[in-house]
Each structure stands twice: as C-alpha cells, then as structure tokens.
Protein backbone atom coordinates (compact mmCIF):
# COMPACT_ATOMS: atom_id res chain seq x y z
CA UNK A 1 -31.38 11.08 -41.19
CA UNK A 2 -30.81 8.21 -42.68
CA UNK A 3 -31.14 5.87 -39.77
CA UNK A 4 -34.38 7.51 -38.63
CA UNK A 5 -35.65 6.44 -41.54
CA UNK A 6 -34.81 3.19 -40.72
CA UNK A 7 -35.97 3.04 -37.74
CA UNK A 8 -39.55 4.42 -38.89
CA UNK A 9 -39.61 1.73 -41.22
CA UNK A 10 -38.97 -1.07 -38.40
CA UNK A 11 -41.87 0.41 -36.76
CA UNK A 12 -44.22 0.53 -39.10
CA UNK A 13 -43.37 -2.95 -40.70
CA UNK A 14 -42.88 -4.49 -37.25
CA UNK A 15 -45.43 -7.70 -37.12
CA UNK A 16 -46.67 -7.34 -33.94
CA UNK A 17 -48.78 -4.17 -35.94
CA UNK A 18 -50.63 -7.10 -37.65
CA UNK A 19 -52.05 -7.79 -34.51
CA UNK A 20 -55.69 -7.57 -34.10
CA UNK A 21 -55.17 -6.09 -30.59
CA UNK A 22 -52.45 -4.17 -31.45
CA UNK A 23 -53.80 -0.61 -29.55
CA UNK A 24 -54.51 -2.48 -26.59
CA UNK A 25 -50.92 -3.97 -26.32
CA UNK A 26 -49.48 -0.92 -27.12
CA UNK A 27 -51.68 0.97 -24.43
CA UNK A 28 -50.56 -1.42 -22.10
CA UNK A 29 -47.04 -1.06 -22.64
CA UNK A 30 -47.39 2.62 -22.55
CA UNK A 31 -48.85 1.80 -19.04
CA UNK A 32 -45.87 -0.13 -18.35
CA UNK A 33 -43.45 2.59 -19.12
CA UNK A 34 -45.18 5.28 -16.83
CA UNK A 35 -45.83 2.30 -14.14
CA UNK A 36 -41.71 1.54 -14.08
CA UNK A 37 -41.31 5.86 -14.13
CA UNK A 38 -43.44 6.00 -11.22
CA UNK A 39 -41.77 3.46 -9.52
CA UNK A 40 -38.68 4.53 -10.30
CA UNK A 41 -39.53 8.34 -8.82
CA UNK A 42 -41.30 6.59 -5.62
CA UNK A 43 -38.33 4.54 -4.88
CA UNK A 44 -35.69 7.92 -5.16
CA UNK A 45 -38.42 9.88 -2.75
CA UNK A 46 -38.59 6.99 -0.15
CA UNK A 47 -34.95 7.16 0.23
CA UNK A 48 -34.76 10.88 0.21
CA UNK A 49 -37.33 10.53 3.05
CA UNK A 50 -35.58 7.94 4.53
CA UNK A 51 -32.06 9.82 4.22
CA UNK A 52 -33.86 12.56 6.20
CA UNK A 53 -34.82 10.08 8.85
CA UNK A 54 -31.49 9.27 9.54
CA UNK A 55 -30.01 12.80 9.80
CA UNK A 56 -33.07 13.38 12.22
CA UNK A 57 -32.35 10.20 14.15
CA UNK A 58 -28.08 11.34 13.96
CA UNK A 59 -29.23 15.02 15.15
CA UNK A 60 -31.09 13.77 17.85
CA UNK A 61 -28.31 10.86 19.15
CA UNK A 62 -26.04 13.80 18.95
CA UNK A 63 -28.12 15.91 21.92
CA UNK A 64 -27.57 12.77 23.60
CA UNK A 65 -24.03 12.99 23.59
CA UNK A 66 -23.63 16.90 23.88
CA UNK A 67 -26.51 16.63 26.73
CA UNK A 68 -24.33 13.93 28.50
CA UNK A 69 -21.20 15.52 27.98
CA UNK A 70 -19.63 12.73 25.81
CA UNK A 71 -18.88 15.42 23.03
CA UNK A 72 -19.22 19.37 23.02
CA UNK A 73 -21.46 21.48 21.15
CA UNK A 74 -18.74 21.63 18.40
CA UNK A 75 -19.20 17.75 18.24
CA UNK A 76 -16.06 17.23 19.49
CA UNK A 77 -15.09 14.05 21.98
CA UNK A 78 -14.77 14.62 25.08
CA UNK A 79 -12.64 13.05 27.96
CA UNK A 80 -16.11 11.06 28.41
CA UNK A 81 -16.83 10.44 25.12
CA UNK A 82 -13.03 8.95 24.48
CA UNK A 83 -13.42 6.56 27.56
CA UNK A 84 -16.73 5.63 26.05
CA UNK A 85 -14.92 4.37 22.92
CA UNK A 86 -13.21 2.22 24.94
CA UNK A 87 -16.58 0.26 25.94
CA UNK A 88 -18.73 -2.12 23.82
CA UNK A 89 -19.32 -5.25 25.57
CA UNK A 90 -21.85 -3.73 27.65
CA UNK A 91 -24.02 -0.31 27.91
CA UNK A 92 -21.56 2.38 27.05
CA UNK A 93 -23.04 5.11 28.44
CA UNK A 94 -24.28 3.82 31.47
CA UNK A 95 -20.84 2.65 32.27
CA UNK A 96 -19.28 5.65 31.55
CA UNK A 97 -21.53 7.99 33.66
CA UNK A 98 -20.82 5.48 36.71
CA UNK A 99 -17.35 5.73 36.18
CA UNK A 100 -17.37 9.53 36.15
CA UNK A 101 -19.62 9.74 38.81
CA UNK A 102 -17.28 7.93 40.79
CA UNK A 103 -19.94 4.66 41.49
CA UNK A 104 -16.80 2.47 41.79
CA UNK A 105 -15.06 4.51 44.43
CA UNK A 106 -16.15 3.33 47.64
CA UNK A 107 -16.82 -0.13 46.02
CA UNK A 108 -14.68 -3.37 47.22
CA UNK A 109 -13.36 -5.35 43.94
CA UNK A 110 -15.63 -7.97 44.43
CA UNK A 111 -18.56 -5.62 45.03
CA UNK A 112 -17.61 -3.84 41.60
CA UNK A 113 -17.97 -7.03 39.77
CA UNK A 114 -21.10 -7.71 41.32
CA UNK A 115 -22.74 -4.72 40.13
CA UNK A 116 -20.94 -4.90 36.86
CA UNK A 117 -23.01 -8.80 36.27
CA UNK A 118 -26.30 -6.22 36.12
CA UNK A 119 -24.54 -5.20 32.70
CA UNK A 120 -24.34 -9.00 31.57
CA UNK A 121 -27.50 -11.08 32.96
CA UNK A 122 -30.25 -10.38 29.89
CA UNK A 123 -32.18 -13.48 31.27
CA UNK A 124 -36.00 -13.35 33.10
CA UNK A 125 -35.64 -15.45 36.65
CA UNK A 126 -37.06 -14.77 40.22
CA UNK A 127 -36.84 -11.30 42.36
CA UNK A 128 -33.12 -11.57 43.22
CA UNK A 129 -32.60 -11.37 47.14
CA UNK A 130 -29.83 -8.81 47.22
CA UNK A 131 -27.87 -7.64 51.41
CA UNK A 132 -28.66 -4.11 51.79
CA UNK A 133 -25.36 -3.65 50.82
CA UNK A 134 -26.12 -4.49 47.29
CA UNK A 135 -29.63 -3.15 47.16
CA UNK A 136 -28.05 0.32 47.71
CA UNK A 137 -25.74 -0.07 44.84
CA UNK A 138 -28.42 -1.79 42.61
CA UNK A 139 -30.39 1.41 43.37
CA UNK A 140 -28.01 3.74 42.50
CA UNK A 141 -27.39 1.94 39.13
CA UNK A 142 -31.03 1.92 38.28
CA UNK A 143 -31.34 5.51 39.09
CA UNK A 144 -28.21 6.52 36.58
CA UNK A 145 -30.35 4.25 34.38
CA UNK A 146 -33.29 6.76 34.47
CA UNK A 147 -31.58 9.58 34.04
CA UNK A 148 -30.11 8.66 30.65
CA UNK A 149 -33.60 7.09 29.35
CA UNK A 150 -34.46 10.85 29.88
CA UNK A 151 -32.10 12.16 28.69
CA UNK A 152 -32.83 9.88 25.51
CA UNK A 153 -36.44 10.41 25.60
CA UNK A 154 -35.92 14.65 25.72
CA UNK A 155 -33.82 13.77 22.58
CA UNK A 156 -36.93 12.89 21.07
CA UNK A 157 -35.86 9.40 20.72
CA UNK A 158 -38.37 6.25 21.68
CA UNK A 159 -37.16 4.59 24.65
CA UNK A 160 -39.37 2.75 27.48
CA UNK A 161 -37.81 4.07 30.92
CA UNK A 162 -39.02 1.14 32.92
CA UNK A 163 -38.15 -1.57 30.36
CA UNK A 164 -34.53 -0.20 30.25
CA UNK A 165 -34.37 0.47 33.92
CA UNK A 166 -35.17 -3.23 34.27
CA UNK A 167 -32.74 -4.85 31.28
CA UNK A 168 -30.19 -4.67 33.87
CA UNK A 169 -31.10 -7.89 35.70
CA UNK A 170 -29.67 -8.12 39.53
CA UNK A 171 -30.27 -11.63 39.87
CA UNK A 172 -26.32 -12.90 39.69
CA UNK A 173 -25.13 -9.81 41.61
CA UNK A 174 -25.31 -12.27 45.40
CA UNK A 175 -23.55 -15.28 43.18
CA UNK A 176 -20.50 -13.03 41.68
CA UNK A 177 -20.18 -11.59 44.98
CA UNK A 178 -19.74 -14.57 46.66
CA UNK A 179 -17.94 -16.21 43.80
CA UNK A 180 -15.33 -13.11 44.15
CA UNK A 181 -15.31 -13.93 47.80
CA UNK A 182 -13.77 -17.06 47.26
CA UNK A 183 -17.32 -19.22 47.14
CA UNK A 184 -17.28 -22.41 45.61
CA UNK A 185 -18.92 -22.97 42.52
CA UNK A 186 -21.16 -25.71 44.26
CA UNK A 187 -22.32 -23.25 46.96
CA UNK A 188 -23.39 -20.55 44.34
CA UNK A 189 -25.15 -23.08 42.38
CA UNK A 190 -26.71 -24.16 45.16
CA UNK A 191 -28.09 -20.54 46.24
CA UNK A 192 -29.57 -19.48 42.62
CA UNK A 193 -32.06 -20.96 40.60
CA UNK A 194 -30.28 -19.77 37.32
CA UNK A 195 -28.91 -22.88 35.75
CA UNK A 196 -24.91 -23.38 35.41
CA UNK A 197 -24.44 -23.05 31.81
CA UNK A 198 -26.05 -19.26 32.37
CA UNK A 199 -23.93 -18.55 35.22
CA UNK A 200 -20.60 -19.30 33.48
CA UNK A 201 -21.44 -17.53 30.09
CA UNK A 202 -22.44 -14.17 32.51
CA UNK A 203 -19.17 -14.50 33.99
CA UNK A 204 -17.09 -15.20 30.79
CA UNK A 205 -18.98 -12.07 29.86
CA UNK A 206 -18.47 -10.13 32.81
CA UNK A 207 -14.55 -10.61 32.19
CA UNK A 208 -14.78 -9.17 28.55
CA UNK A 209 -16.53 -5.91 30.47
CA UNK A 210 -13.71 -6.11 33.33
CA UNK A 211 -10.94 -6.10 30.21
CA UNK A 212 -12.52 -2.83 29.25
CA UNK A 213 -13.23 -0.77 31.57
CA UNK A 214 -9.65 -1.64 33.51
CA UNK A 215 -8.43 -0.18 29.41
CA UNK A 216 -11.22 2.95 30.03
CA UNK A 217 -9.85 3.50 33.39
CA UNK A 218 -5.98 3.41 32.24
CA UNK A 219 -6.54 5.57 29.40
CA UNK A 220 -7.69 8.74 31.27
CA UNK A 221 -5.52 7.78 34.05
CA UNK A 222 -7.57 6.64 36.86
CA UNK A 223 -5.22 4.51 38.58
CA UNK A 224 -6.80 3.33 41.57
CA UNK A 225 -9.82 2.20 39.39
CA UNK A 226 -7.92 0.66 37.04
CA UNK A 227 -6.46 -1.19 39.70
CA UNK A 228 -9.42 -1.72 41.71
CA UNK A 229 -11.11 -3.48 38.32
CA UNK A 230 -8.17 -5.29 37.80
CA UNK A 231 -8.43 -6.97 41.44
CA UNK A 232 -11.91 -7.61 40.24
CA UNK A 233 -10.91 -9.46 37.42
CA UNK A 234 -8.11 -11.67 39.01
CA UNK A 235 -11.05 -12.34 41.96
CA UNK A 236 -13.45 -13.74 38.79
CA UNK A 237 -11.20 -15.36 36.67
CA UNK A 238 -10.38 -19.22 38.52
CA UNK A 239 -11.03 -22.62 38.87
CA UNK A 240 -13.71 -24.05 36.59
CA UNK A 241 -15.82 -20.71 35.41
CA UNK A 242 -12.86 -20.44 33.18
CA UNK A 243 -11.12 -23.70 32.52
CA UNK A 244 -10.34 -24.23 29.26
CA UNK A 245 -11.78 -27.36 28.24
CA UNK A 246 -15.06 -26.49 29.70
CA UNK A 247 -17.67 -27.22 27.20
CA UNK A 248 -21.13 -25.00 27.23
C-alpha cells in the first residue's frame, strides 16, 4: 500500500503536469502505447500467416515428392528419394528421374557427359547445332523436364514450364562430346562461340555432377552406371580444362 502511495504521489507531482499542454502530450503518448500494441499484434499475425504459408508451400513440395515417388504417402524416402540425397550440384530431380528411367543406358560415356553439360551451361548464346544423335537425347531430357514442371505446377506450386524446359541450355553438349572424344581444346574453341573461361568453369562443373551421380549410382547399386559415369569422368578430366595452375 505503501508504495502505491508513492507512486500516486510521483504522478501527481511529476513536472511535466506543469505543462501547459500537458493533455495533449499525454493523449499522444496514450496513442503511442496502443500504436506499439497494434504493432506488436500485426507483427505476431503476419508471422502466423506467414508460418501458414510455409506449411502450405511444405504440403505442397511434399505431393511433389510422393507424386514422383521420391517418398511414400507415409513420407518416408524412397530408393529414389535416397539417391536424390546424393545430388546437389545440379537439378535433383531431374537427374534422378533420368537415372531411373534408365536415360543413361544406351548412352556412350562421352555421350552421358554431353547431356549431363545441359545440367551446367546457365548462360544465353546461339541455337546450339546438335547431330541427330544428340537432338534425340536433348529431346528426351526436355520432355522429363515437362513432366516434372507438371507435376510441380498440379502441386499448386508457380513454375513457368517453358522457362524451365529451356534453363537447361544444349549449347556445350557438341563441345563436351568432342572434348570426351579426345578433341583438342583448340578445335572446340574453335567450333563454339562461348568464350573459354565459360567452357572450362561448365566442365569443372560438370565433374562435380559426374562425382555425384557415379556416388548415386554406387549407392543403390547400379554398377554398370556407376561405371559408365565413371568412364565419363576420366574422358573429361585432362590436359588443360583441369590443370592446376589454370587461372579463370
């Protein structure tokens, strides 16, 4: 009792009750108070809101998965999902599903790391003239491509079909192939109009995807694949695309 007592005294002897304007500066700091509540309640509801968006956004990612097979309707991994976690460098479901669907299979090495430099290339250059050859399997990429981006879009998640069909860029897929031929690296330069510096970072790149999906292949057993990759990698990695002292 005693202290509320003191504290009505404070208040009633405080000097800023001499002030002339005294009402309005108390009305504004009653203003204040509910301003800083209101805030305070808008700022909890925008992240409940935004909590919710996230759960919404999780729920649909996880038809994704279940639609694709990477997990089961008990959200459990699947054999597809676990090779997926093996993959980061480069699309991870787009790789997978051409692994499963056995897009490698019938592929020579050096025709599976041309394909693979569609996963790697993120620059804009000219219409890349492709053998029929590597038009079909360009085709057959881009048409695994679609599938997923509906898949994605029946998830109720915003994706533009075309524009992800098209981020995987063909244009190095002639140059790698050759390059995995045995090519020099002054006869690839020579056919391309991407510059050198580009050409060397998509294969440094393309090695980093090689690593992992020869590691995807291994771990669900897939031994001609793995082997098949590996050849692919050993066909990459020479002469001055990966010499060590090369500056970029």
């Amino acid at each position: 009792m005693e202290i509320i007592v003191k504290l009505q005294d404070r208040y009633n002897n405080h000097k800023i009750k001499s002030r002339p304007d005294f009402r309005e500066v108390y009305a504004s700091y009653e203003t204040k108070l509910a301003l800083e509540e209101e805030y305070k309640h808008a700022k909890l509801e925008f992240k409940k809101a935004k909590s919710l968006l996230h759960e919404e956004e999780l729920g649909c990612r996880k038809r994704v998965l279940r639609r694709l097979q990477f997990c089961d309707e008990n959200d459990q991994i699947t054999v597809k999902g676990r090779v997926a976690c093996e993959l980061s460098s480069a699309d991870e479901l787009l790789l997978t599903e051409m692994i499963f669907a056995g897009s490698f299979s019938d592929l020579k090495p050096e025709a599976c790391a041309a394909l693979l430099s569609c996963f790697v290339f993120e620059e804009r250059g000219s219409p890349a003239k492709l053998s029929d050859e590597l038009s079909g399997y360009l085709r057959s990429l881009q048409s695994r491509a679609r599938n997923i981006a509906k898949v994605v879009a029946e998830a109720k998640i915003a994706i533009d079909e075309d524009k992800y069909v098209d981020s995987f860029g063909p244009q190095l897929m002639d140059v790698v192939n050759s390059w995995c031929s045995g090519a020099p690296f002054s006869e690839i330069v020579a056919n391309t109009d991407v510059f050198e510096g580009s050409i060397i970072r998509c294969m440094r790149r393309l090695e980093l995807v090689l690593n992992e999906l020869v590691n995807a292949a291994k771990s669900y057993g897939d031994t001609s694949l793995e082997e098949k990759l590996g050849e692919a990698r050993k066909l990459l990695k020479r002469d001055i695309v990966f010499s060590a002292s090369l500056y970029l």
